[in-house]
Structures are given as C-alpha cells and as structure tokens.
PDB file of N, CA and C in Angstrom:
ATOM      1  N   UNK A   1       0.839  -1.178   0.000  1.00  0.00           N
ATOM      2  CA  UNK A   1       0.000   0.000   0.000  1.00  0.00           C
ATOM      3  C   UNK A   1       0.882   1.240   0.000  1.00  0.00           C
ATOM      4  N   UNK A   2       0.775   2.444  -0.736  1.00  0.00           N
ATOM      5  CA  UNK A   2       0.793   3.568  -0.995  1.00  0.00           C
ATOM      6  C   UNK A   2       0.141   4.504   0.258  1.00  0.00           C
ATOM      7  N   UNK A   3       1.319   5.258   0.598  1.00  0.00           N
ATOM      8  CA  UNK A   3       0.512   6.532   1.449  1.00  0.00           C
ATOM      9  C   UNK A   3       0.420   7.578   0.829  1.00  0.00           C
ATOM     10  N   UNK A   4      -0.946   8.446   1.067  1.00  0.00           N
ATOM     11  CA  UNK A   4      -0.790   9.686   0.598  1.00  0.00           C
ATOM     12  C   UNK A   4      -1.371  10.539   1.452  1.00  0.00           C
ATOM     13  N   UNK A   5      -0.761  11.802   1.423  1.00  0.00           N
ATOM     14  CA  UNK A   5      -1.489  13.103   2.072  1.00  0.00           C
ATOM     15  C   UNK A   5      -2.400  13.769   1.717  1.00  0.00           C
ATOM     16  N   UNK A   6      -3.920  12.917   1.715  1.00  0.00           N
ATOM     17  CA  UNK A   6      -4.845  13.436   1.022  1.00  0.00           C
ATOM     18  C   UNK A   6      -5.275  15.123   1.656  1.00  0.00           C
ATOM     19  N   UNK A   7      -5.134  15.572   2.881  1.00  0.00           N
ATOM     20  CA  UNK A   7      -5.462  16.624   3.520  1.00  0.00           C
ATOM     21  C   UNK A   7      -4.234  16.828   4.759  1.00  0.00           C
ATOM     22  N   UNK A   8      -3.624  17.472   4.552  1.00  0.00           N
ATOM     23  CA  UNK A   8      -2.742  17.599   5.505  1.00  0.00           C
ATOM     24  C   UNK A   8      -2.532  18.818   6.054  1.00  0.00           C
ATOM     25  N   UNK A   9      -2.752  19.581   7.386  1.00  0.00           N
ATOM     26  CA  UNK A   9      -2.355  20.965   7.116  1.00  0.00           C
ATOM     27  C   UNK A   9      -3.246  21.744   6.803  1.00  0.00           C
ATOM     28  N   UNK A  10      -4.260  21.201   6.028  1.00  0.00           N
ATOM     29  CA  UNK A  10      -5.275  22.087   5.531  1.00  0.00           C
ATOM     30  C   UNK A  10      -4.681  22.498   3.966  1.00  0.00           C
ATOM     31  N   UNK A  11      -3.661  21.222   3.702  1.00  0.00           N
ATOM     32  CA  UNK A  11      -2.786  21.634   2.162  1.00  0.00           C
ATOM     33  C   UNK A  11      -3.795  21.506   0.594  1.00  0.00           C
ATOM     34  N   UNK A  12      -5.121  21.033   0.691  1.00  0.00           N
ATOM     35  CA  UNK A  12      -6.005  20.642  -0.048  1.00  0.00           C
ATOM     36  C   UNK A  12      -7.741  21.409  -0.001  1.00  0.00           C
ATOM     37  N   UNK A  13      -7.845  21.625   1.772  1.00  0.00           N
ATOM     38  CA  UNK A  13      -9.383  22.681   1.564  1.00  0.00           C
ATOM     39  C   UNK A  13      -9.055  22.676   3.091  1.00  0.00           C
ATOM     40  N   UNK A  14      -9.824  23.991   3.678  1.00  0.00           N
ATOM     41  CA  UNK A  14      -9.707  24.020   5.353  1.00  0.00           C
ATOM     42  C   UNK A  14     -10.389  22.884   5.823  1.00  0.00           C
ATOM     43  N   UNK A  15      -9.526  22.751   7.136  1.00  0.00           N
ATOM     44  CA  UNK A  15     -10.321  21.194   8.184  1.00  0.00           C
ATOM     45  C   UNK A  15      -9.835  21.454   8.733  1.00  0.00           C
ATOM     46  N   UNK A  16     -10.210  21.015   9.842  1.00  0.00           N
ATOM     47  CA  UNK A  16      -9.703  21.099  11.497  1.00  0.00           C
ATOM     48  C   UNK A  16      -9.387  19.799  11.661  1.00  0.00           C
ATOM     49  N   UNK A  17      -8.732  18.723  10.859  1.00  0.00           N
ATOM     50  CA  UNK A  17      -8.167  17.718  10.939  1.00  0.00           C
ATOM     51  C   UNK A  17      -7.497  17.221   9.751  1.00  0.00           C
ATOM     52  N   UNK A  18      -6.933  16.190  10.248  1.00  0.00           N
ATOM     53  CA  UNK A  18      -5.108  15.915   9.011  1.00  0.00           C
ATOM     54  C   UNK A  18      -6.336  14.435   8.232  1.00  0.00           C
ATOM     55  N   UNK A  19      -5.666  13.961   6.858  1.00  0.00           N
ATOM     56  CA  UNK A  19      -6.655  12.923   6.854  1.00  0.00           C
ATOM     57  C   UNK A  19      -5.045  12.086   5.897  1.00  0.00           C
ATOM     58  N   UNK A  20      -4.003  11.116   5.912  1.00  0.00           N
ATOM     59  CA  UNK A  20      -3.891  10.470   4.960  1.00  0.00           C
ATOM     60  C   UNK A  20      -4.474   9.120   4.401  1.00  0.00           C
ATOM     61  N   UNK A  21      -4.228   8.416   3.212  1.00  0.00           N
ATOM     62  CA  UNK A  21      -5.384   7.396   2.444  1.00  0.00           C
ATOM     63  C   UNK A  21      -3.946   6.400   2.655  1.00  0.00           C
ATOM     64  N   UNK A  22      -4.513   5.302   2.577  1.00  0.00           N
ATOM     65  CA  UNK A  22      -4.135   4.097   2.394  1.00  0.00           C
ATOM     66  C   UNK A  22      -4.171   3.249   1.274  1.00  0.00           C
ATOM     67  N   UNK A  23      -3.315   3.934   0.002  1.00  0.00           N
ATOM     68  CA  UNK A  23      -3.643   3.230  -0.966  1.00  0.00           C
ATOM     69  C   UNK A  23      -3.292   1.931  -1.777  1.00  0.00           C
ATOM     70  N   UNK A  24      -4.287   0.928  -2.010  1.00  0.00           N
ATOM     71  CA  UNK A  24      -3.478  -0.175  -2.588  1.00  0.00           C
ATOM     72  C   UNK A  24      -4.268   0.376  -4.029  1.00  0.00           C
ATOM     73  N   UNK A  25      -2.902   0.342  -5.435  1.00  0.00           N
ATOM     74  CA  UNK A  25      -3.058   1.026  -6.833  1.00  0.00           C
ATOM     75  C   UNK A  25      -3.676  -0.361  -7.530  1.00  0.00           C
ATOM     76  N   UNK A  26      -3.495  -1.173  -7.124  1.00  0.00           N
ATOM     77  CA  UNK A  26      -4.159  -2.599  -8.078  1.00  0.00           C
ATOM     78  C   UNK A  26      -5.509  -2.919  -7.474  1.00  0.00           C
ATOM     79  N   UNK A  27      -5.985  -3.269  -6.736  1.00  0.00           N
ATOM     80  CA  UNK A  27      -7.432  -2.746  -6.022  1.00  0.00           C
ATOM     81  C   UNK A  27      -8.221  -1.589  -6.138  1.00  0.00           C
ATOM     82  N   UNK A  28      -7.454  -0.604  -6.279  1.00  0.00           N
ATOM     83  CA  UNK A  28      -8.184   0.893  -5.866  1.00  0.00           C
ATOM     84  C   UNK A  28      -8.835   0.916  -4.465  1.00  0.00           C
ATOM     85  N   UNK A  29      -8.584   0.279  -3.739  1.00  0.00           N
ATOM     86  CA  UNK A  29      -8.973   0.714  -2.311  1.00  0.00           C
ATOM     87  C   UNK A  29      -8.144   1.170  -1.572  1.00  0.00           C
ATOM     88  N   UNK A  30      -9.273   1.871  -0.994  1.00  0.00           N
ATOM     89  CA  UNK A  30      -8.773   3.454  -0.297  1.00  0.00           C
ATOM     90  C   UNK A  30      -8.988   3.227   1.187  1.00  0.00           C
ATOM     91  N   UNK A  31      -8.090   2.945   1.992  1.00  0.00           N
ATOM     92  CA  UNK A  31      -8.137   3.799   3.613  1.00  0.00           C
ATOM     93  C   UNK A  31      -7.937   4.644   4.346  1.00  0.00           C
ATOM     94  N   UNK A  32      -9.142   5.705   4.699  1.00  0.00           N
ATOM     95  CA  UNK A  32      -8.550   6.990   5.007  1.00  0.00           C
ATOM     96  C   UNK A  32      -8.723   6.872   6.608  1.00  0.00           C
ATOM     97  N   UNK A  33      -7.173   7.403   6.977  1.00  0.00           N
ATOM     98  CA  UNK A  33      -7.359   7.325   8.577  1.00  0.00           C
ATOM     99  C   UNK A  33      -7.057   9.183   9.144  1.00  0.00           C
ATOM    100  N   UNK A  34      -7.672   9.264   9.678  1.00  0.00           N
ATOM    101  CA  UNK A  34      -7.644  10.894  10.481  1.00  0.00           C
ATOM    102  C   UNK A  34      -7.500  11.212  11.663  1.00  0.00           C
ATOM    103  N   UNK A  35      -6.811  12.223  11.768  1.00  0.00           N
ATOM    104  CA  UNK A  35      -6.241  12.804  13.159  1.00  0.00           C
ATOM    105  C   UNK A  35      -6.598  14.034  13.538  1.00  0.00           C
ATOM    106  N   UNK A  36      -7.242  13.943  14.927  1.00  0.00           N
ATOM    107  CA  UNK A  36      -7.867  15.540  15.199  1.00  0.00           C
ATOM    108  C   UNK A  36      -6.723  15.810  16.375  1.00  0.00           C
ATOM    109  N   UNK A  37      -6.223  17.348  15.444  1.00  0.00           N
ATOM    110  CA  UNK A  37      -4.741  17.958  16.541  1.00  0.00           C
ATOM    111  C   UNK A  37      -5.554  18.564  17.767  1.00  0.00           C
ATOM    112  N   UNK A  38      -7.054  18.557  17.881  1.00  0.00           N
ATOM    113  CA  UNK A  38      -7.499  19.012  18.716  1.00  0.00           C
ATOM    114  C   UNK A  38      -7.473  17.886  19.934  1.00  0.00           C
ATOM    115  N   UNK A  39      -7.461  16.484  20.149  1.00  0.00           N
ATOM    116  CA  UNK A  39      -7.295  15.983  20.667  1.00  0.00           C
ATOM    117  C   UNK A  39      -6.017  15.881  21.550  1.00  0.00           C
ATOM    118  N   UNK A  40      -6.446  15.617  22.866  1.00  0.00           N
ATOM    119  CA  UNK A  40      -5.392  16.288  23.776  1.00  0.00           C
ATOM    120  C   UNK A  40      -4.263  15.014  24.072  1.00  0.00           C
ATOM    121  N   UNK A  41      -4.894  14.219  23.408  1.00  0.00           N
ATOM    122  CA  UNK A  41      -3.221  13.040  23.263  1.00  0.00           C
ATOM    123  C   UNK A  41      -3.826  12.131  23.925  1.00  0.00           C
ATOM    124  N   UNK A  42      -4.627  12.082  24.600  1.00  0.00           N
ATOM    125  CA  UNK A  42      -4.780  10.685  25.291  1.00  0.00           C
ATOM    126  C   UNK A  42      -4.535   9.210  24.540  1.00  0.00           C
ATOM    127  N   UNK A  43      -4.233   8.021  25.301  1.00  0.00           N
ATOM    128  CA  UNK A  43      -4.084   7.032  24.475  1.00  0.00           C
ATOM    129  C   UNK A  43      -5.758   5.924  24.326  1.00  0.00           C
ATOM    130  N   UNK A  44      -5.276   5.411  22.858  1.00  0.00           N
ATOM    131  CA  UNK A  44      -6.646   4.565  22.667  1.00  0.00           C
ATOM    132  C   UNK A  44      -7.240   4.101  23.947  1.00  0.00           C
ATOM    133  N   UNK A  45      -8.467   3.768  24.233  1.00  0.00           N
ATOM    134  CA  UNK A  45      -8.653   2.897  25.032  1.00  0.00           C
ATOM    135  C   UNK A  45      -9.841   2.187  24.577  1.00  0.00           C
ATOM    136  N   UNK A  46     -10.037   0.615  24.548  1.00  0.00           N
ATOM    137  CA  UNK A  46     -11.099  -0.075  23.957  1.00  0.00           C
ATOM    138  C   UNK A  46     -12.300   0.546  24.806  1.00  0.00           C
ATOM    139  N   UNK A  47     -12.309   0.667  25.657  1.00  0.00           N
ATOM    140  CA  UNK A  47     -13.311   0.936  26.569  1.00  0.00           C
ATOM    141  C   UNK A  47     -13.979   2.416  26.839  1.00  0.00           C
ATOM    142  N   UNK A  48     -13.332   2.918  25.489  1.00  0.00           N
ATOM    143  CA  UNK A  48     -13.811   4.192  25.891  1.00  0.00           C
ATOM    144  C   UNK A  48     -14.625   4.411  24.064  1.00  0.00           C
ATOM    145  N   UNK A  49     -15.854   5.090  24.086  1.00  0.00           N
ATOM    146  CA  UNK A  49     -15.805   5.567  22.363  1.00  0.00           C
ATOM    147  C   UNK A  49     -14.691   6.258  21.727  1.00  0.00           C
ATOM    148  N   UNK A  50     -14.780   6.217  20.989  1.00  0.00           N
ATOM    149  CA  UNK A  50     -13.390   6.619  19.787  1.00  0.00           C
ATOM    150  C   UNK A  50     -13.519   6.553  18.398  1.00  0.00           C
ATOM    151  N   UNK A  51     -14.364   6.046  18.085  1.00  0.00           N
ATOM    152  CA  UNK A  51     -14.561   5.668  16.436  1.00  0.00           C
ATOM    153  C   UNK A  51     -15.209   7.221  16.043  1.00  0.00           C
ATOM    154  N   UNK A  52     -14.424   7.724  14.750  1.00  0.00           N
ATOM    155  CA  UNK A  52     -14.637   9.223  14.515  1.00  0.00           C
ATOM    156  C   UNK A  52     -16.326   8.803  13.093  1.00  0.00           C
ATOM    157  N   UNK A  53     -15.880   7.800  12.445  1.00  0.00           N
ATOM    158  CA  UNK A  53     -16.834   7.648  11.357  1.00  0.00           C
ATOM    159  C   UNK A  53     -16.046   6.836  10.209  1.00  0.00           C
ATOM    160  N   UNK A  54     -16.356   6.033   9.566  1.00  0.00           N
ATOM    161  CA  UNK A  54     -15.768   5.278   8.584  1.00  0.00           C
ATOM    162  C   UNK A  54     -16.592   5.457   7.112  1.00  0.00           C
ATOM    163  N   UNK A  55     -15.732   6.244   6.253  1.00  0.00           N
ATOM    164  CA  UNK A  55     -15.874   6.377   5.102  1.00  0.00           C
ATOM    165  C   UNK A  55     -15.676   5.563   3.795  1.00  0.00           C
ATOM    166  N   UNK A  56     -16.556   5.471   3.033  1.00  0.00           N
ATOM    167  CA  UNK A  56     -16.230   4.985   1.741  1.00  0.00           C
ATOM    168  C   UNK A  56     -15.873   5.725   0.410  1.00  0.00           C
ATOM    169  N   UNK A  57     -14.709   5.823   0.027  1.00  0.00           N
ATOM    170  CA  UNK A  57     -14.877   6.751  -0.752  1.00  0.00           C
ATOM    171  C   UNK A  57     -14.924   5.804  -2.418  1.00  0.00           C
ATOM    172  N   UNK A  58     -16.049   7.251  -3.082  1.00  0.00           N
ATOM    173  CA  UNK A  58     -16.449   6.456  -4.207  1.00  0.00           C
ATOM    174  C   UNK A  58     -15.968   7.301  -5.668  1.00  0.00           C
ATOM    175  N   UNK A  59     -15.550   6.788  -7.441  1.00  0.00           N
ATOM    176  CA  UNK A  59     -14.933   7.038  -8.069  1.00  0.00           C
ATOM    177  C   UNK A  59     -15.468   8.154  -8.960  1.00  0.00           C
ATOM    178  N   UNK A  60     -16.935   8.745  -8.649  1.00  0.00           N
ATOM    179  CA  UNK A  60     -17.640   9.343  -9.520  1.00  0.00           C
ATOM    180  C   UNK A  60     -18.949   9.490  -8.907  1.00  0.00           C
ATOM    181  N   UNK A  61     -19.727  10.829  -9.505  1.00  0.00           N
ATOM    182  CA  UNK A  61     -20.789  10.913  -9.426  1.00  0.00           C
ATOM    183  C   UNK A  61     -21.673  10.432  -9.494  1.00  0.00           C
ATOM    184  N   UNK A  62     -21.519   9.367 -10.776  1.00  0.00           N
ATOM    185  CA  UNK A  62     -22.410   8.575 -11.394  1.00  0.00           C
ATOM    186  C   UNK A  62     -22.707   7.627 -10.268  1.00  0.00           C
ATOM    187  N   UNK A  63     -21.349   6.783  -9.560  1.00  0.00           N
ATOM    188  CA  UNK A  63     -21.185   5.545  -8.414  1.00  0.00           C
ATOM    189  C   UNK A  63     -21.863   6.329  -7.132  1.00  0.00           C
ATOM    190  N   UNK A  64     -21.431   7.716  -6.618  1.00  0.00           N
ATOM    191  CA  UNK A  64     -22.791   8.328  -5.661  1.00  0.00           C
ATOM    192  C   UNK A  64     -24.186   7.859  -5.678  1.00  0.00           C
ATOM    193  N   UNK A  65     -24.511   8.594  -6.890  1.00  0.00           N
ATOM    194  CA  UNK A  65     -25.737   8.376  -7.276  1.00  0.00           C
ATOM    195  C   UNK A  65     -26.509   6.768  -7.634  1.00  0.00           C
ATOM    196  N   UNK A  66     -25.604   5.655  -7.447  1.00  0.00           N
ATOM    197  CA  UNK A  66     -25.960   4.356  -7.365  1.00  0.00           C
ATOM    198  C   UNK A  66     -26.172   4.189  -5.960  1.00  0.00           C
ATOM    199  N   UNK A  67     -24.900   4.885  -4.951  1.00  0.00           N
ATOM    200  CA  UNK A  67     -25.162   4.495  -3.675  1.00  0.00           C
ATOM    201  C   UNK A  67     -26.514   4.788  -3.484  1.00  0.00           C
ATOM    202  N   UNK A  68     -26.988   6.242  -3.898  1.00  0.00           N
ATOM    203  CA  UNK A  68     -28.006   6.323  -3.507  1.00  0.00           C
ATOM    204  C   UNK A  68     -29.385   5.873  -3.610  1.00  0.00           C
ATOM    205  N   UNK A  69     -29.335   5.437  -4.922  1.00  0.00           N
ATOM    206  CA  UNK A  69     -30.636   4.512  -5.123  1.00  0.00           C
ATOM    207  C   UNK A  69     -30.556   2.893  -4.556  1.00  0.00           C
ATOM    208  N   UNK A  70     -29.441   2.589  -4.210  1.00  0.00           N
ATOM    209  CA  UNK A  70     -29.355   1.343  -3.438  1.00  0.00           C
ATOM    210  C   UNK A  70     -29.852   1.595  -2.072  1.00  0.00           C
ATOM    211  N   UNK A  71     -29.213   2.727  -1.544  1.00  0.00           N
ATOM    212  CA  UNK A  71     -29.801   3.152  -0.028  1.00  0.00           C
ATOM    213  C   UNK A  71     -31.595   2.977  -0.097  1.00  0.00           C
ATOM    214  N   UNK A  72     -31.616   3.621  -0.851  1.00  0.00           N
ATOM    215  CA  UNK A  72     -33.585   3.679  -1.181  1.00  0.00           C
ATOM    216  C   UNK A  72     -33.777   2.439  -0.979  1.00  0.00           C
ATOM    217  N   UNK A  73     -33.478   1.663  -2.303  1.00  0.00           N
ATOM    218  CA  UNK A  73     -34.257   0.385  -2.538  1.00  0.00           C
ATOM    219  C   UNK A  73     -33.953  -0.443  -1.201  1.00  0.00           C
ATOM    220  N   UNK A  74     -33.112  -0.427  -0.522  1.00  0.00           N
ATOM    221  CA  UNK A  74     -32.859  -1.088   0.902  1.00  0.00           C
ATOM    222  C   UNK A  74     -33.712  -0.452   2.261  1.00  0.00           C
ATOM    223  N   UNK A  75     -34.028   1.003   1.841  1.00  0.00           N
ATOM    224  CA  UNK A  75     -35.216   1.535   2.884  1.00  0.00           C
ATOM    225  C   UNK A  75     -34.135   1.996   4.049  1.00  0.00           C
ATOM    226  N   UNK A  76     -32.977   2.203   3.873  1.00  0.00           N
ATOM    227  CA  UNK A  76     -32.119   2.693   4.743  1.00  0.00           C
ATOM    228  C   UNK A  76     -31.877   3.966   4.850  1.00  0.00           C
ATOM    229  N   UNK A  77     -32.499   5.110   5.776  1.00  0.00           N
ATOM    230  CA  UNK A  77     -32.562   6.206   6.010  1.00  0.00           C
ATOM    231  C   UNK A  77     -30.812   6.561   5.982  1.00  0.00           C
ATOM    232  N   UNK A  78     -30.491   8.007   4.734  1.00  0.00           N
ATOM    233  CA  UNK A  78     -29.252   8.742   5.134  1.00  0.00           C
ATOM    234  C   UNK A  78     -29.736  10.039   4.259  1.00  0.00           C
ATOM    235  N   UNK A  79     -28.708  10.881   4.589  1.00  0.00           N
ATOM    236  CA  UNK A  79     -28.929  12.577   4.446  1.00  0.00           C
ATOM    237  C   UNK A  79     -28.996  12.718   3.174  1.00  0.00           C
ATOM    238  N   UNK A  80     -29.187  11.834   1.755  1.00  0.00           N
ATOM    239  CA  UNK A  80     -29.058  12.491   0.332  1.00  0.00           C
ATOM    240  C   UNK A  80     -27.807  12.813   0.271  1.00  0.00           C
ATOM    241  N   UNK A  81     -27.700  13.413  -1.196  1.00  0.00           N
ATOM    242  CA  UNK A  81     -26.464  13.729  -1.673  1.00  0.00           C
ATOM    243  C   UNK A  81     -26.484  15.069  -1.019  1.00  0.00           C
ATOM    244  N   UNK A  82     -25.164  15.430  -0.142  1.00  0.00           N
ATOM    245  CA  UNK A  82     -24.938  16.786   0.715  1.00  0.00           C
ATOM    246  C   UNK A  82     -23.661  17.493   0.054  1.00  0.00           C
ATOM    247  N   UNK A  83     -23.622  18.676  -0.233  1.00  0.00           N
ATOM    248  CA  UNK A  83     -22.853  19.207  -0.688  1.00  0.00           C
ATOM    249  C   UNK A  83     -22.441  18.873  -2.036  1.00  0.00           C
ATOM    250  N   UNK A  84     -23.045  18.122  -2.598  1.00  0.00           N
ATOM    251  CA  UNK A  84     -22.787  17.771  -4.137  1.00  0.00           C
ATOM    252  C   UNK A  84     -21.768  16.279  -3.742  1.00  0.00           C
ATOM    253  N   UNK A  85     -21.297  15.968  -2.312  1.00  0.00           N
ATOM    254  CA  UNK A  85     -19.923  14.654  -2.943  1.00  0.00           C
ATOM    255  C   UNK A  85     -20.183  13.747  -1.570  1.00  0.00           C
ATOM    256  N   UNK A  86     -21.583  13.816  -0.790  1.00  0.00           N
ATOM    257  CA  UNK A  86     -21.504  13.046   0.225  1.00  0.00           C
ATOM    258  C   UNK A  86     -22.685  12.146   0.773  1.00  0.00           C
ATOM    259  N   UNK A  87     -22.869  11.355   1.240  1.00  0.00           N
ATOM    260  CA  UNK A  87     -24.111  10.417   1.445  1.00  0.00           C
ATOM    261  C   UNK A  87     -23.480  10.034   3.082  1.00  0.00           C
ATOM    262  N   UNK A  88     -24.721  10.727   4.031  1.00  0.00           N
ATOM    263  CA  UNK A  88     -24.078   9.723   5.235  1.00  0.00           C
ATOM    264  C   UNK A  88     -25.394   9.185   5.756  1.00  0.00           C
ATOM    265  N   UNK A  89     -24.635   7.760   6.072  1.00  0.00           N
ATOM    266  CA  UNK A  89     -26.031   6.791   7.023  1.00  0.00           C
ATOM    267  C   UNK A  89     -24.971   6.607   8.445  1.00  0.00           C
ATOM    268  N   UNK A  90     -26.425   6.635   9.017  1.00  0.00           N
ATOM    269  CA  UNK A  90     -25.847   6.136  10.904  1.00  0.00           C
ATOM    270  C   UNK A  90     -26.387   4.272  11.081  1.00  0.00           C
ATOM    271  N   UNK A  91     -25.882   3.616  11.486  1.00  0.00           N
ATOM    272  CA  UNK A  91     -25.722   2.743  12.043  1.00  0.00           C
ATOM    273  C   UNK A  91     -26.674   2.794  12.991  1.00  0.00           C
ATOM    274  N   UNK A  92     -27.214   1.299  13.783  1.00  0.00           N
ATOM    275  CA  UNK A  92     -27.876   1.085  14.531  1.00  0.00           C
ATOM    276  C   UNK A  92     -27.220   1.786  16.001  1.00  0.00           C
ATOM    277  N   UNK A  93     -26.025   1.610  16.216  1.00  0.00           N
ATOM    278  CA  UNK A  93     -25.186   2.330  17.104  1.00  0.00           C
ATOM    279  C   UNK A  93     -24.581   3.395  16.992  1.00  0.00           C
ATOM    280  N   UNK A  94     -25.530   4.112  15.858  1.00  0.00           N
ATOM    281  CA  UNK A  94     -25.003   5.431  15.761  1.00  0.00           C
ATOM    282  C   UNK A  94     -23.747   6.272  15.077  1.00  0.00           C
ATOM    283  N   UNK A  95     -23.292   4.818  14.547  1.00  0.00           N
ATOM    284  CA  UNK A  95     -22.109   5.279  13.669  1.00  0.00           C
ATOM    285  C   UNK A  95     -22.280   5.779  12.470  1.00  0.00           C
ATOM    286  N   UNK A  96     -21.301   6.610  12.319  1.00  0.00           N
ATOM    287  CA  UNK A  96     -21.400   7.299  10.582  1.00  0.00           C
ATOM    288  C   UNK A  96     -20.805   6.458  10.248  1.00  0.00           C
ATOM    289  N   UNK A  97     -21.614   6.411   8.744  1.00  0.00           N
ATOM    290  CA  UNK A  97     -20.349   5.616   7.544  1.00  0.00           C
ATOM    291  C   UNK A  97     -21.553   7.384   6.419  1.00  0.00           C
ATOM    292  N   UNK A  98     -19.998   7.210   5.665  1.00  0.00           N
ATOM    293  CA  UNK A  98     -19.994   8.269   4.748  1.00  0.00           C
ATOM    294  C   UNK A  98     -19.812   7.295   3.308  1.00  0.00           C
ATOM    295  N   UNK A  99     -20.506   8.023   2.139  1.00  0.00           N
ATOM    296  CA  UNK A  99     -19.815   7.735   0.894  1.00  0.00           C
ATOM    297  C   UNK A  99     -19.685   8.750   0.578  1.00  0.00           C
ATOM    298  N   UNK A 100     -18.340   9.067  -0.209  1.00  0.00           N
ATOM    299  CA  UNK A 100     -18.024  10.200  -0.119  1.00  0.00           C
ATOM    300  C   UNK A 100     -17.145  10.490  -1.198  1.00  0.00           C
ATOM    301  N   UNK A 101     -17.268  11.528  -2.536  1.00  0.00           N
ATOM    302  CA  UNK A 101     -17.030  11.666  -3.609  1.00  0.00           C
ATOM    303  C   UNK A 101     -15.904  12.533  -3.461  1.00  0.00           C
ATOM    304  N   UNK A 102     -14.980  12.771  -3.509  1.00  0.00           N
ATOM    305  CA  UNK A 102     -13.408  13.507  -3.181  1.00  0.00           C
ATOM    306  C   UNK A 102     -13.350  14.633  -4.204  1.00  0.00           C
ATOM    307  N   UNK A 103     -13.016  15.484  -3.810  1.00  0.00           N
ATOM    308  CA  UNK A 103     -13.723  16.986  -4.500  1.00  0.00           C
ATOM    309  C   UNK A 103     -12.346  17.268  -5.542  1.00  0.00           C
ATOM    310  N   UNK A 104     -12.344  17.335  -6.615  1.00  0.00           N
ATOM    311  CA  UNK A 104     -10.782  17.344  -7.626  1.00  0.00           C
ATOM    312  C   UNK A 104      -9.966  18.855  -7.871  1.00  0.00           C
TER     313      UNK A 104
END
C-alpha cells in the first residue's frame, strides 16, 4: 500500500483535521485514517468511544448516485447527496459511515 497526504495541514481545503489514504493502486482501495490535533493526546482505550466515522470513498458521481438509489431500494434512512460529494447513514449504534465523492 501507498501513502498519501490526502489533507494535511489544511494543504487541499480548510479542516480542522489531518486525513492520509491508504492506498493499494491494483485494487483501488482506499483507507482513510484521520487525526484531530485538537485531541489532547490521550491514548486509545477499547473501553472508551473513539470511532470518529468510517468512510467509503467512491470514483464518480455517477457511483454516488448508485449508492443512492441502493440506499432507497434497501429503505435505509441517510442525508441524500450533501454538498454535491456526500451520502451519510448512521448505524444502529449510531455510527457514521460516509460515501463520499473527493472533490478534484
């Protein structure tokens, strides 16, 4: 796998957090892991929440717009397409998962 600095710094659009991807180039799958500098350092702990949201990121508008009619036809409540590049559903436990179209 390939690292990259998809958001670093704020080197790509403002955020209040760093994001690099995990890329394997023969798959095309993408792992994006993120770091909030606002966090005061503490270390993991299983026992505590921690999960920020787990994203999918997808290759096109067109593949959005599938997520989204799959979401329908499954009857699974999420926010529509937001901002033109994003689809988020919550989990029974409240987790985000995002699909999420990467802005060029």
């Amino acid at each position: 796998m390939e690292v990259e600095l998809e958001n670093f710094d704020s080197a790509n659009w403002p955020a209040p957090w760093n994001e690099v991807l995990l890329v394997d180039r023969e798959t095309g799958l993408k792992i994006g892991l993120m770091e909030h500098p606002s966090n005061p350092g503490d270390p993991f702990d299983e026992f505590r929440t921690g999960l920020d949201h787990v994203e999918f990121e997808v290759s096109s508008r067109e593949e959005l717009d599938e997520w989204l009619e799959r979401l329908d036809a499954l009857r699974i409540p999420h926010s529509g397409i937001k901002d033109e590049h994003i689809i988020v559903v919550r989990d029974p436990d409240n987790i985000q998962f995002e699909f999420f179209l990467a802005r060029s």
